[in-house]
Protein backbone atom coordinates (compact mmCIF):
# COMPACT_ATOMS: atom_id res chain seq x y z
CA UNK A 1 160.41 156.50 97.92
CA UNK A 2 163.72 154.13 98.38
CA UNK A 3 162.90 152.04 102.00
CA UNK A 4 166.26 152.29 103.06
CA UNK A 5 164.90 149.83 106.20
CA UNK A 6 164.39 147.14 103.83
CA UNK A 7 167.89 147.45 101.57
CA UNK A 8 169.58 147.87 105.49
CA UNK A 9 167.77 144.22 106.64
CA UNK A 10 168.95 142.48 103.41
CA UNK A 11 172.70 143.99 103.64
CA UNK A 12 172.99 142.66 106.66
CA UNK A 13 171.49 139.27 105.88
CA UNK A 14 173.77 139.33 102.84
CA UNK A 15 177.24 140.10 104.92
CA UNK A 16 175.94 137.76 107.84
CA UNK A 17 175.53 134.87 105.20
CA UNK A 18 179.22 135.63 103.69
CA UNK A 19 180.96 135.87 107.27
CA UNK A 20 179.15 132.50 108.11
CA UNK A 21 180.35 130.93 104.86
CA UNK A 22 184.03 132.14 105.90
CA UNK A 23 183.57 130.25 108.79
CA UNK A 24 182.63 126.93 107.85
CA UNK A 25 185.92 126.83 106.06
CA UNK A 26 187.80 125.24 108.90
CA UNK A 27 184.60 124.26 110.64
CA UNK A 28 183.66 121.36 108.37
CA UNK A 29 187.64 120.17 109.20
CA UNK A 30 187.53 117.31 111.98
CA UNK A 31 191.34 118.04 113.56
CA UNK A 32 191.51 114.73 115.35
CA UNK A 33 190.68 112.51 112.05
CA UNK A 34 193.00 115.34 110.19
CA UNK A 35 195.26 114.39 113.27
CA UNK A 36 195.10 110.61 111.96
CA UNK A 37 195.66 111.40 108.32
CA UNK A 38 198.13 113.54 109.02
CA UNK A 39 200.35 111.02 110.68
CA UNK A 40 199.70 108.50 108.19
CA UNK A 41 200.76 110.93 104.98
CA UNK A 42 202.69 113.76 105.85
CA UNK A 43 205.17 112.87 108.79
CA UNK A 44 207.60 111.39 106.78
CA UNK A 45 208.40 115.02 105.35
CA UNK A 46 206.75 117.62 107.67
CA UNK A 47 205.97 118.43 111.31
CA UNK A 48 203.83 121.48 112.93
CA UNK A 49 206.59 123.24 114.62
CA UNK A 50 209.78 122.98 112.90
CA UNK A 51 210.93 121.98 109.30
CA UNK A 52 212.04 118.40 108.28
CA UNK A 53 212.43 117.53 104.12
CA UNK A 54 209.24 119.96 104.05
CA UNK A 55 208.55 122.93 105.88
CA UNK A 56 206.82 123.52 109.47
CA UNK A 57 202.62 123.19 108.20
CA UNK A 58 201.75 124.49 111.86
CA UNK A 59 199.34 127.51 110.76
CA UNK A 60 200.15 126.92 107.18
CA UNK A 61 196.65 128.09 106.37
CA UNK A 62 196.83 131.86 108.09
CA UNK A 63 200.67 131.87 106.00
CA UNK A 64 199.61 131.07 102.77
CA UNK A 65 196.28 133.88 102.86
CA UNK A 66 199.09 136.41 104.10
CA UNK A 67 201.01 135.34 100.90
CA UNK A 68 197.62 135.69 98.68
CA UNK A 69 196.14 132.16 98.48
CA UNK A 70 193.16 130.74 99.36
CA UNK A 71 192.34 127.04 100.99
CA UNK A 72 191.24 126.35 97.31
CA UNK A 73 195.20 126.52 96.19
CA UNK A 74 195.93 124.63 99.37
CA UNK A 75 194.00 121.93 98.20
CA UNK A 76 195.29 121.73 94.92
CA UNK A 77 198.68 121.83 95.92
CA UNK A 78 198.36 119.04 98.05
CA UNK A 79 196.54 116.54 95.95
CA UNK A 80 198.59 117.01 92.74
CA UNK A 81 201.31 119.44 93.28
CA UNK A 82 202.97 118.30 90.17
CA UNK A 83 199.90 119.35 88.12
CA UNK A 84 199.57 123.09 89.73
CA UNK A 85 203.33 123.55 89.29
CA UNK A 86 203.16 122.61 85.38
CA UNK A 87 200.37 125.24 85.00
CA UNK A 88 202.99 128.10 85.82
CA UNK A 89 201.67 128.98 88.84
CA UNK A 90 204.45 131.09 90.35
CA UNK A 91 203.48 130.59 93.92
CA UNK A 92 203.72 126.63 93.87
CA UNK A 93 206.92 126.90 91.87
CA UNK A 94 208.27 129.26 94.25
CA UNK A 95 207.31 126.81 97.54
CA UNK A 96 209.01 123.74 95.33
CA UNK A 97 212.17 125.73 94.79
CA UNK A 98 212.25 127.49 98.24
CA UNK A 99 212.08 123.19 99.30
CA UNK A 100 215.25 122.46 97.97
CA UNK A 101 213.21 120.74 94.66
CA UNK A 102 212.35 118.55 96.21
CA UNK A 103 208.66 116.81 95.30
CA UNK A 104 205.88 116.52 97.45
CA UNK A 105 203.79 113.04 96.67
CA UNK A 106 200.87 113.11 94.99
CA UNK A 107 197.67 112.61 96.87
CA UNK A 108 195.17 112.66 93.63
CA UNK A 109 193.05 109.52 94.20
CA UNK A 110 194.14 108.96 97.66
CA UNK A 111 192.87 111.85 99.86
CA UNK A 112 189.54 113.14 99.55
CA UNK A 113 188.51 117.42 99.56
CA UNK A 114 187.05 115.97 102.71
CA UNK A 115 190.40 114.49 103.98
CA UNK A 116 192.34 117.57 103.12
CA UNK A 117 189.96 119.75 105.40
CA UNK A 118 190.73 117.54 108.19
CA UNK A 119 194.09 117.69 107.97
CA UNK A 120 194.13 121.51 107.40
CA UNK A 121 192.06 121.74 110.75
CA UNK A 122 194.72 119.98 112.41
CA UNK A 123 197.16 122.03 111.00
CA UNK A 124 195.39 125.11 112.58
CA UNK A 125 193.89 123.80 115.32
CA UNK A 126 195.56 120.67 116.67
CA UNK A 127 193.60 118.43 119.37
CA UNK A 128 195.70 118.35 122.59
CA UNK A 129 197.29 115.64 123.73
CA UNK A 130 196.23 112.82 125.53
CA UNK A 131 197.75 112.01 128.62
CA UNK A 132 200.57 109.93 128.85
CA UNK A 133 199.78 106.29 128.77
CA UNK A 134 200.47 104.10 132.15
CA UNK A 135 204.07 103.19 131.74
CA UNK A 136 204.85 107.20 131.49
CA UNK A 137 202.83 107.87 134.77
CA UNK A 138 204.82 105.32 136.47
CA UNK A 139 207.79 106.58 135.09
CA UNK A 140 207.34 109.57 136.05
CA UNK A 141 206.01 108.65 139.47
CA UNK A 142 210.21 107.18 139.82
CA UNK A 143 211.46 110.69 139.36
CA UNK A 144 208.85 112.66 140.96
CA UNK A 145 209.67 115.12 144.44
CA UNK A 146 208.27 112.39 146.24
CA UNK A 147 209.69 109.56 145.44
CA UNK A 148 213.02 110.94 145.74
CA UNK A 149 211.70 112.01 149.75
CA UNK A 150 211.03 108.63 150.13
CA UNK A 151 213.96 106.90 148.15
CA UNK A 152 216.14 109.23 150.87
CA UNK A 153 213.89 108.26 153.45
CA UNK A 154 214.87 104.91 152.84
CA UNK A 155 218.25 104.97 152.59
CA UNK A 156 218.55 106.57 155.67
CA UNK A 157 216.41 103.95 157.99
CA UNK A 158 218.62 101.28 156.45
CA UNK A 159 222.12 103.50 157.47
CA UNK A 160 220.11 103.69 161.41
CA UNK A 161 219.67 99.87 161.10
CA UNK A 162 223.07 99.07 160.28
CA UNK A 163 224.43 101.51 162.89
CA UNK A 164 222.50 100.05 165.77
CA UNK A 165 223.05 96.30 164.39
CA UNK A 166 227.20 97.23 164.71
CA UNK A 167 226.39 98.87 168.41
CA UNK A 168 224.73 95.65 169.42
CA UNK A 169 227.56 92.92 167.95
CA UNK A 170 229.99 95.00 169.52
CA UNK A 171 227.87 94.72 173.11
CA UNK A 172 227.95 91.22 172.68
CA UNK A 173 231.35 91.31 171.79
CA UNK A 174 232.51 93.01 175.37
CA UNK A 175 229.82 91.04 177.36
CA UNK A 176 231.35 87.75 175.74
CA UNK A 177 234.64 88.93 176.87
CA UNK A 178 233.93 89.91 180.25
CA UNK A 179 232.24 86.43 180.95
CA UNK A 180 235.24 84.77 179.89
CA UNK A 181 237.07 86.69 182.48
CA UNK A 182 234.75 85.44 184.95
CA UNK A 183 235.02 81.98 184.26
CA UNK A 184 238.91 81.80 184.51
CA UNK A 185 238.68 83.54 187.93
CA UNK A 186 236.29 80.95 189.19
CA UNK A 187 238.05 77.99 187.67
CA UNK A 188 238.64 75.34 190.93
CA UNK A 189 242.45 73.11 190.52
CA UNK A 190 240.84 70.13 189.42
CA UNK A 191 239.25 72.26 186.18
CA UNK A 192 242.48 73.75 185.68
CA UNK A 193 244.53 69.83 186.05
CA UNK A 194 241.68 68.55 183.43
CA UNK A 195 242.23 71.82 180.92
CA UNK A 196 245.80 71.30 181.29
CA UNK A 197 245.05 67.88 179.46
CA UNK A 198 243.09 69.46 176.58
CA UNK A 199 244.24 69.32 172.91
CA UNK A 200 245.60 72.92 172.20
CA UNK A 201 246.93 72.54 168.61
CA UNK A 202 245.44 71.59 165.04
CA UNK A 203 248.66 68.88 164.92
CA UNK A 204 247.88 66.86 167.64
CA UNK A 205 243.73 67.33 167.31
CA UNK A 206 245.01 66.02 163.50
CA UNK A 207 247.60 63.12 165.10
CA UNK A 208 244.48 61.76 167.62
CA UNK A 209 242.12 61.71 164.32
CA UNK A 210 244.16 60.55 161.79
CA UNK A 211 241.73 59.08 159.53
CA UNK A 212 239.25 61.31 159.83
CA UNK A 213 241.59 64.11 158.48
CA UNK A 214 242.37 62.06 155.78
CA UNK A 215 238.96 62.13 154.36
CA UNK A 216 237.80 65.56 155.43
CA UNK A 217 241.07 66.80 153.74
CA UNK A 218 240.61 63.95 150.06
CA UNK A 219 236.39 65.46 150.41
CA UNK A 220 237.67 68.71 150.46
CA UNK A 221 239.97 68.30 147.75
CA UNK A 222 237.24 66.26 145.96
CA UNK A 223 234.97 69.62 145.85
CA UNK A 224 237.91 71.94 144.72
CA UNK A 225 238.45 69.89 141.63
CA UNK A 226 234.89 70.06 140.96
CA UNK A 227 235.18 73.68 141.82
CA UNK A 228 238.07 74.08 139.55
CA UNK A 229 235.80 71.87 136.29
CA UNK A 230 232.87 74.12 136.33
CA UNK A 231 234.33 77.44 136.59
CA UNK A 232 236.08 76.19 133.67
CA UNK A 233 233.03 74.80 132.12
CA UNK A 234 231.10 78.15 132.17
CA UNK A 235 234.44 80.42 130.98
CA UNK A 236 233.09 82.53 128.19
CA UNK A 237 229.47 81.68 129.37
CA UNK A 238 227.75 84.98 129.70
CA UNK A 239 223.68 84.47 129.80
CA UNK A 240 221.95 87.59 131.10
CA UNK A 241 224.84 89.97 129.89
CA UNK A 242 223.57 93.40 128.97
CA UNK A 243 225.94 95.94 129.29
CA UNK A 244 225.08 99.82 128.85
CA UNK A 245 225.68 100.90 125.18
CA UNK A 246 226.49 104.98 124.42
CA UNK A 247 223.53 105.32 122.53
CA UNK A 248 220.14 104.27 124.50
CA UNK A 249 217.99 101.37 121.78
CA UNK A 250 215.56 99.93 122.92
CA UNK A 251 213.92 96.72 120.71
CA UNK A 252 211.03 96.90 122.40
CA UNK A 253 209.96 100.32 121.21
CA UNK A 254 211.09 99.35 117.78
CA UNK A 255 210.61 95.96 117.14
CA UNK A 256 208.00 95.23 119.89
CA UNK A 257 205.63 98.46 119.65
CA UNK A 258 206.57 99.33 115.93
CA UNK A 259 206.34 95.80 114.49
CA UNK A 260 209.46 96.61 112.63
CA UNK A 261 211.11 93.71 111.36
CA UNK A 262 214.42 92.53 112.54
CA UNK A 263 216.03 92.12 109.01
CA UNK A 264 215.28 95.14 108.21
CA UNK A 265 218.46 96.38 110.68
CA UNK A 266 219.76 93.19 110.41
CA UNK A 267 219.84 92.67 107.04
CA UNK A 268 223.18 90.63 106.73
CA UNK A 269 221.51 87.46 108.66
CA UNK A 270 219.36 86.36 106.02
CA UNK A 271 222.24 86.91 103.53
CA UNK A 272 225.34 86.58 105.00
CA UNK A 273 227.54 84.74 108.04
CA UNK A 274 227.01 87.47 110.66
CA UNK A 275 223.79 89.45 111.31
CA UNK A 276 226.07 92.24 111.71
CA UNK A 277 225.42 95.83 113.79
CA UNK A 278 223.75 98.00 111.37
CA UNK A 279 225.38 101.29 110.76
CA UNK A 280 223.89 105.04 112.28
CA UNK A 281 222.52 105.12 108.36
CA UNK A 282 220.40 102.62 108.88
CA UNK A 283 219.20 104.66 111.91
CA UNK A 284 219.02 107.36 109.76
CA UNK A 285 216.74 106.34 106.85
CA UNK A 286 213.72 106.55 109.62
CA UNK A 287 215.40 109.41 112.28
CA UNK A 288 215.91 112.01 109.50
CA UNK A 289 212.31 112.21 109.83
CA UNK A 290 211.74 111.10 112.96
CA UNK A 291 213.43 113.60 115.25
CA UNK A 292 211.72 113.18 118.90
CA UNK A 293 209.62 110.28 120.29
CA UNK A 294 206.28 110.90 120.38
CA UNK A 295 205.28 107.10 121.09
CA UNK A 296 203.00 106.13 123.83
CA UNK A 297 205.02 103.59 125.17
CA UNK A 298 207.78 104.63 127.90
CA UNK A 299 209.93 102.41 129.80
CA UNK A 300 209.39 102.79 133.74
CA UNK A 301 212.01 105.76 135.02
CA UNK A 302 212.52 107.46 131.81
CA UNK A 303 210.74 110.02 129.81
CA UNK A 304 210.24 111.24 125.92
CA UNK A 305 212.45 113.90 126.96
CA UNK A 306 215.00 110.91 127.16
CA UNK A 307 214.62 108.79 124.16
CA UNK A 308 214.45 112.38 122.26
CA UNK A 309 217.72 113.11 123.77
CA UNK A 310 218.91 109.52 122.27
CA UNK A 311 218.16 110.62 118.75
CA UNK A 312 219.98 113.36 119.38
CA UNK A 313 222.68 111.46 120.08
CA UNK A 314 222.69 110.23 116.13
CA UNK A 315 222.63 113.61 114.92
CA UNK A 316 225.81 114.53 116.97
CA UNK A 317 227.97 110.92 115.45
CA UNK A 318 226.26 111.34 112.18
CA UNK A 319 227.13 115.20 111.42
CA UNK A 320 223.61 116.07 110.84
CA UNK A 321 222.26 119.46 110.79
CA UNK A 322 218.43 119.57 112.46
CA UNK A 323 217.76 122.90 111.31
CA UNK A 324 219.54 123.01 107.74
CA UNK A 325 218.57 119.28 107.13
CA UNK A 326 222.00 118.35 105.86
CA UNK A 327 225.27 117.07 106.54
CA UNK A 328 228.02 118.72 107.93
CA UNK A 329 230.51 116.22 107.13
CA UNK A 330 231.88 115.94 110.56
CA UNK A 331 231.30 112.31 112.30
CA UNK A 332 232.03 110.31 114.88
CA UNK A 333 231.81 106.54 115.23
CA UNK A 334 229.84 104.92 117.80
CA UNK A 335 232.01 102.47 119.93
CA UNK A 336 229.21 99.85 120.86
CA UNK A 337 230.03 97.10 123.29
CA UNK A 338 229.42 93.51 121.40
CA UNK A 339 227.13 91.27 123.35
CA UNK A 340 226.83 88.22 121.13
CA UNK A 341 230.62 87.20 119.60
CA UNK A 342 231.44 83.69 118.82
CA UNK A 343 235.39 82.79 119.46
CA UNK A 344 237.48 82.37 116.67
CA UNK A 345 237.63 78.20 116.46
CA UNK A 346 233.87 78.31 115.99
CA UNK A 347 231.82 78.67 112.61
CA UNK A 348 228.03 80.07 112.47
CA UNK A 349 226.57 80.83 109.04
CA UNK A 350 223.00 83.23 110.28
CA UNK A 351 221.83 82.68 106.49
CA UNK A 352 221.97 78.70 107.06
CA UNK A 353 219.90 78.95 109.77
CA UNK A 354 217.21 81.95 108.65
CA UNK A 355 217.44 80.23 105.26
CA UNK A 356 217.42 76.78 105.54
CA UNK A 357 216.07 75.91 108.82
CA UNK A 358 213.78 79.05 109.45
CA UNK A 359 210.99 77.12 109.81
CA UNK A 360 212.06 74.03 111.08
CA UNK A 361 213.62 75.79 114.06
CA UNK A 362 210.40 77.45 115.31
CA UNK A 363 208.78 74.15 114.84
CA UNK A 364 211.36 72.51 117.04
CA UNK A 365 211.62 75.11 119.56
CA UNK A 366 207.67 75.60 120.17
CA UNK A 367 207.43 71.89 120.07
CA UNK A 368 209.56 72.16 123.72
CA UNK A 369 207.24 74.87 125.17
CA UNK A 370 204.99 73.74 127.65
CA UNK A 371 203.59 77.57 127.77
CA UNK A 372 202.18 79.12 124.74
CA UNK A 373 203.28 82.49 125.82
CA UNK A 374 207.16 81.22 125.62
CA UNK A 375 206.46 80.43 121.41
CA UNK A 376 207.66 82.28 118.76
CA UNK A 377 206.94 83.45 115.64
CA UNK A 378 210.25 84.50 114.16
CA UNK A 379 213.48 82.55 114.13
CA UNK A 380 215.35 85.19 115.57
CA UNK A 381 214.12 84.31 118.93
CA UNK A 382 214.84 80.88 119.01
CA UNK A 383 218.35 82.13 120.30
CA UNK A 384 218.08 85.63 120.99
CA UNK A 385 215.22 85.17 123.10
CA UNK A 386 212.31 87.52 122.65
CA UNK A 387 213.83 90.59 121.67
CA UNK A 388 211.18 92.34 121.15
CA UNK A 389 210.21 92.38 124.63
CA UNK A 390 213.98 93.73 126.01
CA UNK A 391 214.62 97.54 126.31
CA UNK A 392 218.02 96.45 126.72
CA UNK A 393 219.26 93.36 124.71
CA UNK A 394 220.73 90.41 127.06
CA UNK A 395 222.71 87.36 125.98
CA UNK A 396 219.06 85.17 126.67
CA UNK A 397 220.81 81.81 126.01
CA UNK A 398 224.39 80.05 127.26
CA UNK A 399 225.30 79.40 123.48
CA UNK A 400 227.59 76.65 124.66
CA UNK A 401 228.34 73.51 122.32
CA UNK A 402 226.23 71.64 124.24
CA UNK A 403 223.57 73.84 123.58
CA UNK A 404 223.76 73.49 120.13
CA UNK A 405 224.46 69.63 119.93
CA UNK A 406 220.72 69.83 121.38
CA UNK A 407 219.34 71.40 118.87
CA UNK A 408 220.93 69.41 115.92
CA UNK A 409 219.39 66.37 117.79
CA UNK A 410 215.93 67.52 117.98
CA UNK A 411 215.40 70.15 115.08
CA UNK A 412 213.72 67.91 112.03
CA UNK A 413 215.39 68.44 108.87
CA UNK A 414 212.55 70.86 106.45
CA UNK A 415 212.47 68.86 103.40
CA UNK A 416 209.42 71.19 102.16
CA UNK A 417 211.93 74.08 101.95
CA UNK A 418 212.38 75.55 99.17
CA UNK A 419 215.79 76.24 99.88
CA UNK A 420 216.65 72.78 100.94
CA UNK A 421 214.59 71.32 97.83
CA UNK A 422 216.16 73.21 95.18
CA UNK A 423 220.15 72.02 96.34
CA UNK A 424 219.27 69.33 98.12
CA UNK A 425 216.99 66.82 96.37
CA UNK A 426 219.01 63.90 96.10
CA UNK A 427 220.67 63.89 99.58
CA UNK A 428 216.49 63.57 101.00
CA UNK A 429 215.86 61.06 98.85
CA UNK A 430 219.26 59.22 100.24
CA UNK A 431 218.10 60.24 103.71
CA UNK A 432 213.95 58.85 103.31
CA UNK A 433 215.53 55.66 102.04
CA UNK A 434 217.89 55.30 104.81
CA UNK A 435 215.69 55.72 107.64
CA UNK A 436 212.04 54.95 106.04
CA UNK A 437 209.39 57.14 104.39
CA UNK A 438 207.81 59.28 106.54
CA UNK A 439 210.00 59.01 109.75
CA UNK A 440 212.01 61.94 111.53
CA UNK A 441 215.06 63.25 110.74
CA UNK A 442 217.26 65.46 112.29
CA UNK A 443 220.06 67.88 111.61
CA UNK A 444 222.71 65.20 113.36
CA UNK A 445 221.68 62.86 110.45
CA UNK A 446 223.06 65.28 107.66
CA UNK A 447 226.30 66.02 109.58
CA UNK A 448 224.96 68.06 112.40
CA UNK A 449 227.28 66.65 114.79
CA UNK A 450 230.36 66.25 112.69
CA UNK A 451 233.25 68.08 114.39
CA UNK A 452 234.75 69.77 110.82
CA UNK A 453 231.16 71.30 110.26
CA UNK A 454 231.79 73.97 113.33
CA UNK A 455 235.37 73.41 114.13
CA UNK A 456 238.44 73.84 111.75
């Protein structure tokens, strides 16, 4: 006789053993690792909610089982997509042309089966976020309900003050005038004979004192020309300008949180006479990918709402389409206001100075700096100031001819350059001989301080 009891038990131990093993699919994923990987490998092409070079991955798992794979052809596809596509298989080839053909990297030898999981548990289940780091809490502090009751608040006990501070001069005022009254109707003959007597007029105080006019008037005239000299010394001085540009950068997010290096922008410093203001494809190259700040850092008042909006900003000048990834061919050119612009009479070569006298400058410079904090490590800074500390760039030096004079004086000529030993071999050797083996010297001594190198 068939124990049906017995075939029942082991059924269900059977189907209890496959469900479990369905399971442990996503279980043996770790989402905040995959969370890790995921930001390291994919983001330049994909994002969970929307589609950038690659499609939205959010789910991807649940979408391709509806389309009749299995995590097995998820993992092949990702680690060598180029491999599964040349086998025929119609799916992948289908994805790749659906993609615009465009080729995913190969991950063969860089991710693990291990890896993969974790970044497929991300893509289904994706850690929440951690809250905002200090600077956003204080930001957001600025803008909350509350602050704006108290910013109010404010204002109005300051309108009160002023109100009752104009009731009380104009007390005094009347009081000041009624006394005055008072005096002149108790005035006796003999005070009126004496006032009578008074000097009444600026002429005859000026006739009596003579001399003393004189030199109050030459003293005064003495401090408007030196009035006049250093107004006119400081025209075209403009240290701690930072106007308001149309499109919101801040260095600090890129160059100070992101490590991203100045050149990279900037590339015409190194190589050319002007740094020059690099162009929205420059911006671009990262922000095609990049299409809403996600970065921990925010600037006190402002949100990632804000600097999200900012990127925006480049799609609208740049013509680009978020949701069909392309270009629409219709622009617009920023109109940024210049902050650093050298008149017309003066020459500046950046490539002399990067080149050259990179490292020479930041010697010189953090030779000066009595603070260890206030060195620097790129040459850049030596006149911009630290840039990578300024959510908006300011003119951080005067830039005046004096101001450079200085620095031809005091920066030692790098004769270890490779630059410097390549062209100029023969002019150090001049240069040692002149002023002794071994001793210091400066830019003035190679024509640092001639007029025609600057000026002509």
């Amino acid at each position: 006789m068939i124990s049906w009891r017995k075939h029942y038990k082991k059924g269900l131990i059977a189907i209890g053993l496959l469900l479990s093993t369905g399971a442990s699919v996503y279980a043996q994923g770790d989402p905040k690792k995959g969370q890790e990987l995921f930001k390291a490998n994919c983001t330049a092409c994909h994002a969970l909610d929307k589609k950038v070079v690659g499609p939205a991955l959010g789910g991807v798992v649940e979408k391709v089982k509806k389309d009749g794979q299995d995590v097995d052809w998820l993992h092949k596809w990702i680690l060598n997509n180029e491999k599964l596509r040349a086998s025929g298989d119609a799916y992948a080839n289908k994805i790749y042309e659906e993609n615009g053909k465009v080729a995913m990297q190969v991950f063969e030898g860089t991710l693990s089966d291990q890896d993969v999981d974790d970044i497929l548990e991300y893509t289904t289940n994706p850690p929440k976020e951690e809250p905002a780091a200090d600077a956003a809490t204080e930001g957001a502090d600025v803008n909350s309900t509350a602050a704006i009751e108290a910013q109010k608040a404010e204002q109005l006990n300051s309108k009160i003050v002023i109100a009752a501070l104009i009731a009380i001069a104009s007390l005094l005022f009347w009081l000041l005038i009624k006394i005055r009254q008072l005096v002149k109707l108790q005035q006796t003959p003999e005070l009126s004979e004496l006032n009578s007597t008074r000097l009444t007029s600026f002429s005859a105080l000026y006739e009596k004192y003579s001399y003393v006019g004189k030199g109050v008037v030459g003293l005064l005239a003495l401090f408007a020309v030196y009035g006049v000299w250093n107004w006119l010394m400081w025209v075209g001085v403009y240290k701690g300008y930072a106007p308001e540009q149309p499109i919101y950068f801040s260095h600090k997010i890129h160059a100070g949180e992101n490590k991203i290096d100045c050149q990279l922008c900037h590339s015409g410093a190194k190589y050319g006479k002007v740094s020059e203001i690099p162009s929205l494809n420059v911006c671009m190259n990262c922000h095609r990918s990049i299409s809403e700040y996600k970065g921990k850092y925010i600037e006190p008042g402002k949100d990632r709402e804000f600097y999200t909006g900012e990127i925006k900003k480049i799609y609208a000048h740049v013509g680009w389409d978020e949701d069909k990834q392309a270009y629409t061919g219709k622009t617009e050119p920023v109109e940024w206001t210049r902050i650093h612009n050298m008149p017309d009479f003066v020459y500046f070569n950046h490539s002399q100075h990067v080149v050259a006298g990179e490292q020479a400058i930041i010697n010189s410079f953090n030779a000066k700096q009595k603070d260890a904090a206030n060195k620097i490590d790129v040459v850049c800074k030596a006149c911009h100031g630290k840039i990578d500390t300024m959510n908006v760039v300011q003119m951080a030096n005067n830039f005046t001819m004096g101001w450079c004079i200085e620095c031809h004086r005091t920066t030692e000529v790098d004769m270890n350059n490779g630059y410097n030993k390549e062209y100029f071999k023969n002019l150090h050797d001049k240069l040692k001989k002149q002023y002794g083996e071994g001793s210091k010297i400066t830019v003035d001594a190679i024509g640092g301080l001639e007029c025609g190198k600057c000026h002509y």
